[in-house]
N, C-alpha and C. Protein backbone atom coordinates (compact mmCIF):
# COMPACT_ATOMS: atom_id res chain seq x y z
N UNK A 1 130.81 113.20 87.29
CA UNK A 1 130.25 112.90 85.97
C UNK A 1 130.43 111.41 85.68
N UNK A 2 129.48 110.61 85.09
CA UNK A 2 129.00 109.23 84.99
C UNK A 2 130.29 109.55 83.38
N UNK A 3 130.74 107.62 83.55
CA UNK A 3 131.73 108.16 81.62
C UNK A 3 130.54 107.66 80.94
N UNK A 4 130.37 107.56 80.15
CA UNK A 4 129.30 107.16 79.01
C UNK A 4 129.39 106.02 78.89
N UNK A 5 130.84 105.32 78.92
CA UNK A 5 130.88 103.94 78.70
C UNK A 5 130.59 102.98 79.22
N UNK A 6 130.02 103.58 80.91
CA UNK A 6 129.90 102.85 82.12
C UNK A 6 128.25 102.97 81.80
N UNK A 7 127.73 103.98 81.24
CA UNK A 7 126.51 103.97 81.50
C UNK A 7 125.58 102.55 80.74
N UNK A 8 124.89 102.41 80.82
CA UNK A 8 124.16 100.53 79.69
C UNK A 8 122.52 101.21 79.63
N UNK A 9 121.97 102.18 80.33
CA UNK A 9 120.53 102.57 79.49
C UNK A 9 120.03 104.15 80.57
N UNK A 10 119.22 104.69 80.03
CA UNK A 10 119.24 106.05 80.85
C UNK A 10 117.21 105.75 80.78
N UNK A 11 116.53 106.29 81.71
CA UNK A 11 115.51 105.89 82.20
C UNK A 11 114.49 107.43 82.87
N UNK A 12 113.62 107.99 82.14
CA UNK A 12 112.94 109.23 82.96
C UNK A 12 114.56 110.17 83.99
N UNK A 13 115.19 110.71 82.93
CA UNK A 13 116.26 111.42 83.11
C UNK A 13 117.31 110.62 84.42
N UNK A 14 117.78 109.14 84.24
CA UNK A 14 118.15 108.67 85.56
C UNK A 14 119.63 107.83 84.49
N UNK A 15 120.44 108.10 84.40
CA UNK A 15 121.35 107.21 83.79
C UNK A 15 121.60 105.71 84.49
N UNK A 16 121.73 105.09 84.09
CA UNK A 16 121.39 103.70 84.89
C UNK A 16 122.82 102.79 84.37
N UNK A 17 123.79 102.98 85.58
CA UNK A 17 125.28 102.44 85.31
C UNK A 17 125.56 100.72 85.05
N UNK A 18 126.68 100.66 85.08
CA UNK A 18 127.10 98.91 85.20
C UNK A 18 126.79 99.09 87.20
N UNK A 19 126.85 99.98 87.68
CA UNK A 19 127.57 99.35 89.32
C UNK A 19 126.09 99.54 89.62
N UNK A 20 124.71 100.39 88.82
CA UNK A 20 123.81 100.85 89.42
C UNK A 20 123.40 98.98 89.57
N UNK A 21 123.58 98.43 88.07
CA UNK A 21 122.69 96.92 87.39
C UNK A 21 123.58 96.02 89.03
N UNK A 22 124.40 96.27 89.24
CA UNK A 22 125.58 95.25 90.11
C UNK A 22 124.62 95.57 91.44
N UNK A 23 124.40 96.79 91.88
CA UNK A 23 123.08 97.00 93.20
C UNK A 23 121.94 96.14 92.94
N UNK A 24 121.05 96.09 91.54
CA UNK A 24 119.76 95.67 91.39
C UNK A 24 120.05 93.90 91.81
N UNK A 25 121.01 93.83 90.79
CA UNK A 25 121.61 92.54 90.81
C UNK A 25 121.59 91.63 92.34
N UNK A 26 122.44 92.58 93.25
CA UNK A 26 122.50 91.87 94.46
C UNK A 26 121.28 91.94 95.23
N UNK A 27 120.17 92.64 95.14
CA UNK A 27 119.02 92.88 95.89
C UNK A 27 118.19 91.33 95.33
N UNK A 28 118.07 91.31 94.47
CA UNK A 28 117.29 90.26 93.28
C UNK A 28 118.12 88.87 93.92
N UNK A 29 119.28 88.58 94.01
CA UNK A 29 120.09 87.49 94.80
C UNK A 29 119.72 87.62 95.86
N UNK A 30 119.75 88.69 96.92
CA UNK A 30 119.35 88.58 98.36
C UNK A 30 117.98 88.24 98.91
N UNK A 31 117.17 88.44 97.95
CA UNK A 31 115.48 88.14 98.01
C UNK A 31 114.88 87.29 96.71
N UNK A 32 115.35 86.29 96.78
CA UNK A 32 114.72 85.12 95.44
C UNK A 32 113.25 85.28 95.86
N UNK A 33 112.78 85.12 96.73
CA UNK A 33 111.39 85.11 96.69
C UNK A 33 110.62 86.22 97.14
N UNK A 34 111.32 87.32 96.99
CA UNK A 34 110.55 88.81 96.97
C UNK A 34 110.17 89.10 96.01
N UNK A 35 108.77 89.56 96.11
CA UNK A 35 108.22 90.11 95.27
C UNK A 35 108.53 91.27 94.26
N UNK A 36 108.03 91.88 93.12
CA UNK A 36 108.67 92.61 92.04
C UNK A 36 108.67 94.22 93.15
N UNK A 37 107.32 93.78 93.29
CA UNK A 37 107.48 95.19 94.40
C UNK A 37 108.88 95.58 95.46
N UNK A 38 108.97 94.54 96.19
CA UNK A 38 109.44 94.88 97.31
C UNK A 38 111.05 95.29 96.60
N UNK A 39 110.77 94.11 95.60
CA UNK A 39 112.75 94.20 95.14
C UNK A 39 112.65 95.70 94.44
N UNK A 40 111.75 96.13 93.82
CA UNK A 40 111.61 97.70 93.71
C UNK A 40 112.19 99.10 94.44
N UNK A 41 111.29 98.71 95.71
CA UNK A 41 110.98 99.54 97.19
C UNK A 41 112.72 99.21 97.56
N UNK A 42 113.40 98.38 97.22
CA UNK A 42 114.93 98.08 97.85
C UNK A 42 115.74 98.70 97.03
N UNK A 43 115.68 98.57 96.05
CA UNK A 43 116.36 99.50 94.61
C UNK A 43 116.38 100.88 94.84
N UNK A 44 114.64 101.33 94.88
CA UNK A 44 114.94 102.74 95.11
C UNK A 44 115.49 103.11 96.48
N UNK A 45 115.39 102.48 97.90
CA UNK A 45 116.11 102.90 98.91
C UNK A 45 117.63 102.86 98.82
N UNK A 46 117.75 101.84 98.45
CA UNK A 46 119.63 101.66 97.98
C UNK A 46 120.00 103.34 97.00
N UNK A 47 119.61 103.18 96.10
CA UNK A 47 119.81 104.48 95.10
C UNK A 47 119.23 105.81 96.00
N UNK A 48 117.93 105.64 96.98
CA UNK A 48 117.86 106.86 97.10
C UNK A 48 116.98 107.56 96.32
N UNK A 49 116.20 106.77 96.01
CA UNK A 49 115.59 107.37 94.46
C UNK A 49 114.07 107.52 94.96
N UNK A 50 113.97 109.29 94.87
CA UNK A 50 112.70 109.63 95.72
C UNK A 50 111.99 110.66 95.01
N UNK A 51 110.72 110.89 95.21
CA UNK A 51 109.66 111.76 94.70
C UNK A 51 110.03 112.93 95.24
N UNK A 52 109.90 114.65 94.51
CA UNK A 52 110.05 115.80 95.50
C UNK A 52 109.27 115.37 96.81
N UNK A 53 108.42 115.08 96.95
CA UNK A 53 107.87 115.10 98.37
C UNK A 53 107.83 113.69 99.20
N UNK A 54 109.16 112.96 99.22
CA UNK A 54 109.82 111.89 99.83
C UNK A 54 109.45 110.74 99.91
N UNK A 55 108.26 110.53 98.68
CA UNK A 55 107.74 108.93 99.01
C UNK A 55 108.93 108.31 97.81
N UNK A 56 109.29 106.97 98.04
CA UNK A 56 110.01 106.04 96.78
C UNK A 56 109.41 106.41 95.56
N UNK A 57 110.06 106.49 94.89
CA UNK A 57 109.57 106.20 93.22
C UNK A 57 109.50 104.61 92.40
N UNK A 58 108.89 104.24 93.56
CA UNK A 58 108.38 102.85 93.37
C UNK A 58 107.82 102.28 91.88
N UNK A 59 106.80 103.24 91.43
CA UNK A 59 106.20 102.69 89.97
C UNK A 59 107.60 102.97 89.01
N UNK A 60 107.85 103.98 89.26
CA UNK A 60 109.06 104.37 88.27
C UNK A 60 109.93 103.07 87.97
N UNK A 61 110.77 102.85 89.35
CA UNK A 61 111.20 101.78 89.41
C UNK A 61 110.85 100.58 89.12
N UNK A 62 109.63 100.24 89.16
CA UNK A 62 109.57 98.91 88.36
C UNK A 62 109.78 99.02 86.99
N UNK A 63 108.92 99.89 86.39
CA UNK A 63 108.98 100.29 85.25
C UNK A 63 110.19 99.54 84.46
N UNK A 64 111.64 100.48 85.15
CA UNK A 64 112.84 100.52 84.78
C UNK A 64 113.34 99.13 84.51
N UNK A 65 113.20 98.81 86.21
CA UNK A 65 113.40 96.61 85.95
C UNK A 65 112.86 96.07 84.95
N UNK A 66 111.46 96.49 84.88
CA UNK A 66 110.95 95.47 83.47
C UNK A 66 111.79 96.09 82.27
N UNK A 67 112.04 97.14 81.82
CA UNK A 67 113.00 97.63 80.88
C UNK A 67 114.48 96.97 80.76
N UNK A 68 114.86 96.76 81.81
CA UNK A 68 116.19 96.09 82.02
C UNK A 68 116.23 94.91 81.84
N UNK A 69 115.04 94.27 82.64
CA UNK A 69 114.96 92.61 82.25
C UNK A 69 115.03 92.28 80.61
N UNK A 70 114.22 93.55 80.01
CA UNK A 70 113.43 93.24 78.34
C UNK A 70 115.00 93.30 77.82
N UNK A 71 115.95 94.24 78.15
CA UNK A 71 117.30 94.15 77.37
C UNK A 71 117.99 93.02 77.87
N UNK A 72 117.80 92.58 78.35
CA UNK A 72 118.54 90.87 79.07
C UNK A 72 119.33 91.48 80.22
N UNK A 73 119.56 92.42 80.50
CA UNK A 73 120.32 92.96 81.58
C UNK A 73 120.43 92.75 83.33
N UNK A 74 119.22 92.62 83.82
CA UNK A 74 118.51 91.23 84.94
C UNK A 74 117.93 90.28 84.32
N UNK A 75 117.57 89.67 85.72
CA UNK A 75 116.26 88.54 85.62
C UNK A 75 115.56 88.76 86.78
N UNK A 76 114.17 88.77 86.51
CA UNK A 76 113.64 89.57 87.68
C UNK A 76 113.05 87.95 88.48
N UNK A 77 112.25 87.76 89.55
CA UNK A 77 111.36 86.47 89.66
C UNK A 77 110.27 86.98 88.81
N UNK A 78 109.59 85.47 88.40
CA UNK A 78 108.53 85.44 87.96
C UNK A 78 106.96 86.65 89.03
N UNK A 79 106.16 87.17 88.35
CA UNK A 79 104.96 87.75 88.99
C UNK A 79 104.62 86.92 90.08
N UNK A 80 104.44 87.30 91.34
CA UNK A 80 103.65 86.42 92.13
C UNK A 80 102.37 86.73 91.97
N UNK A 81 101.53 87.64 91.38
CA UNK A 81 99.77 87.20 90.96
C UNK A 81 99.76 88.19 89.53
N UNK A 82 98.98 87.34 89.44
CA UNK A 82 98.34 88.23 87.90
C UNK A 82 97.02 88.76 88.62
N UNK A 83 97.03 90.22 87.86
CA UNK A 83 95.67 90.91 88.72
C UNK A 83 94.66 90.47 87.43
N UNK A 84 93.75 90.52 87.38
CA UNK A 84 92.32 90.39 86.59
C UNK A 84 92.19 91.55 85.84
N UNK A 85 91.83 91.12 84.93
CA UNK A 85 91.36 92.15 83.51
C UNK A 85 90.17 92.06 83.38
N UNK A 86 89.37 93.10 83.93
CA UNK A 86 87.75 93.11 83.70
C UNK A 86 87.11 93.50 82.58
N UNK A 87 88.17 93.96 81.97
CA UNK A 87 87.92 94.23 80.21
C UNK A 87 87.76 93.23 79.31
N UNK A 88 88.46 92.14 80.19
CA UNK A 88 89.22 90.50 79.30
C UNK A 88 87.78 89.86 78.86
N UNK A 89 87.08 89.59 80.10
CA UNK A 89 86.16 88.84 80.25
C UNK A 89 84.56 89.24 79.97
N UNK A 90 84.67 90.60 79.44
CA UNK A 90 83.43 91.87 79.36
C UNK A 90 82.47 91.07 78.66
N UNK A 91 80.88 91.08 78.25
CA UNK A 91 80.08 90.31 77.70
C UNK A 91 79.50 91.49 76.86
N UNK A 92 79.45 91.56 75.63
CA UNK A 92 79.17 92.03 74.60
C UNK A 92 77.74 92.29 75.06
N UNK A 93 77.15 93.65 74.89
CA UNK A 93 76.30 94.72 75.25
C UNK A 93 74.91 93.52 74.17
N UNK A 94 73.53 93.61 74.68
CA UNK A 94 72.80 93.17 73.66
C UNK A 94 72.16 94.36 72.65
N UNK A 95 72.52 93.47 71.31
CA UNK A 95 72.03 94.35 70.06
C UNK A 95 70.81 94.67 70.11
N UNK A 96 70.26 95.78 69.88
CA UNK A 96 68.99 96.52 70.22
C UNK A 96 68.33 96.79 68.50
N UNK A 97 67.16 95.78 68.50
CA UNK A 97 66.63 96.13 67.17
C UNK A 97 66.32 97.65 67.19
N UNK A 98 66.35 98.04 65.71
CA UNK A 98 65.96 99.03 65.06
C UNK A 98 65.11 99.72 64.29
N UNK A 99 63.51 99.69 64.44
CA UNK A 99 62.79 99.48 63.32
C UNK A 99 63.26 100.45 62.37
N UNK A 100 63.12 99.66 61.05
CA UNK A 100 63.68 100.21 59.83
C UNK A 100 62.38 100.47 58.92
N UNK A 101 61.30 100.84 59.01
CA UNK A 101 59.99 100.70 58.05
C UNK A 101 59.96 102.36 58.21
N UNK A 102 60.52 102.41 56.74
CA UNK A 102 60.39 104.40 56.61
C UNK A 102 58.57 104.81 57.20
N UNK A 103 58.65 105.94 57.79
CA UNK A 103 57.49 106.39 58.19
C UNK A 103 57.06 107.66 56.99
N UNK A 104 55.73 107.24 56.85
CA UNK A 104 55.26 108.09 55.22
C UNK A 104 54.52 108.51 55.21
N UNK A 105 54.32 110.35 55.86
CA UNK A 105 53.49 111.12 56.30
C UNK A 105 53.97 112.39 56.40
N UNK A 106 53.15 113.18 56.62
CA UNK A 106 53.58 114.80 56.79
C UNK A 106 53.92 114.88 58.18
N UNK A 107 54.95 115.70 58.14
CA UNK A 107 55.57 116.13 59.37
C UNK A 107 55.15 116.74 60.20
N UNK A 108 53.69 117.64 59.57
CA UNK A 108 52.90 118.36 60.97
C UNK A 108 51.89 117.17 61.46
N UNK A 109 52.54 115.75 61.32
CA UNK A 109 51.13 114.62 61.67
C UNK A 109 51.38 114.03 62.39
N UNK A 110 52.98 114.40 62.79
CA UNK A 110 54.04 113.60 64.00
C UNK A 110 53.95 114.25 64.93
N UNK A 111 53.82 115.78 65.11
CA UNK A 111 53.60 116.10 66.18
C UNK A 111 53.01 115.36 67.03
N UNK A 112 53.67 115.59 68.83
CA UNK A 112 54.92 116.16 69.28
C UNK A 112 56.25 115.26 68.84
N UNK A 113 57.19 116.21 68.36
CA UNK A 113 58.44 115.17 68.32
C UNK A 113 58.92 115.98 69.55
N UNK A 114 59.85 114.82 70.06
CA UNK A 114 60.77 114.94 71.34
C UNK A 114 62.37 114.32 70.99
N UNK A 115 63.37 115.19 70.63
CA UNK A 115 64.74 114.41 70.72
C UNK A 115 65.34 114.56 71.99
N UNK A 116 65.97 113.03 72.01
CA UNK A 116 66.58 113.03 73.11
C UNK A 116 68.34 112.80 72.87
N UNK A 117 69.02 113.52 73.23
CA UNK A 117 70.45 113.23 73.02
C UNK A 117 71.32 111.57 74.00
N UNK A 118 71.45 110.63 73.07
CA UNK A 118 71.97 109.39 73.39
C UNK A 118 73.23 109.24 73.89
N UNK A 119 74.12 107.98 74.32
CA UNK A 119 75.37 108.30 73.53
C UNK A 119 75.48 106.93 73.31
């Protein structure tokens, strides 16, 4: 049993100790210029920290680092790329006039109407 006092933050049911931060710690010193990933992929092999069906819990794990970093608890390296946001840069759809001139006639004079469902 972990004491409570040792524990510093608990993470997708994972209590996360002083000696767990002292592992992350030395991986992050041993690889200054590893990537967030890899220092990840080293974390969870050190811990052991695996999916029921044996791949790393890699996303998890970053997750956690950026959580840890946000409490001041590491320092991770800076991102080595920023991926692209294709949302960022999107170009506003063109506005499609509307004619607005009420139509002023009997309804058996429109025949055929046809609706079509938009979205």
């Amino acid at each position: 049993m972990v004491s409570c006092l040792e524990i510093v933050a608990r993470y997708r049911g994972r209590h996360i100790t002083e000696s767990d931060l002292g592992v992350v710690s030395q991986i992050i010193a041993a690889y200054p210029d590893g990537s967030r990933r890899f220092i990840s992929k080293e974390v969870c092999k050190a811990w052991e920290w695996r999916q029921t069906n044996g791949t790393l819990k890699d996303m998890v794990c970053r997750s956690l680092l950026l959580l840890l970093q946000s409490k001041g608890l590491i320092k991770l390296p800076p991102p080595k790329c920023k991926l692209p946001n294709p949302l960022a840069g999107r170009k506003k759809p063109v506005k499609i006039e509307v004619d607005q001139i009420p139509i002023e006639s009997a309804i058996n004079k429109l025949y055929p109407i046809h609706l079509k469902q938009v979205r």
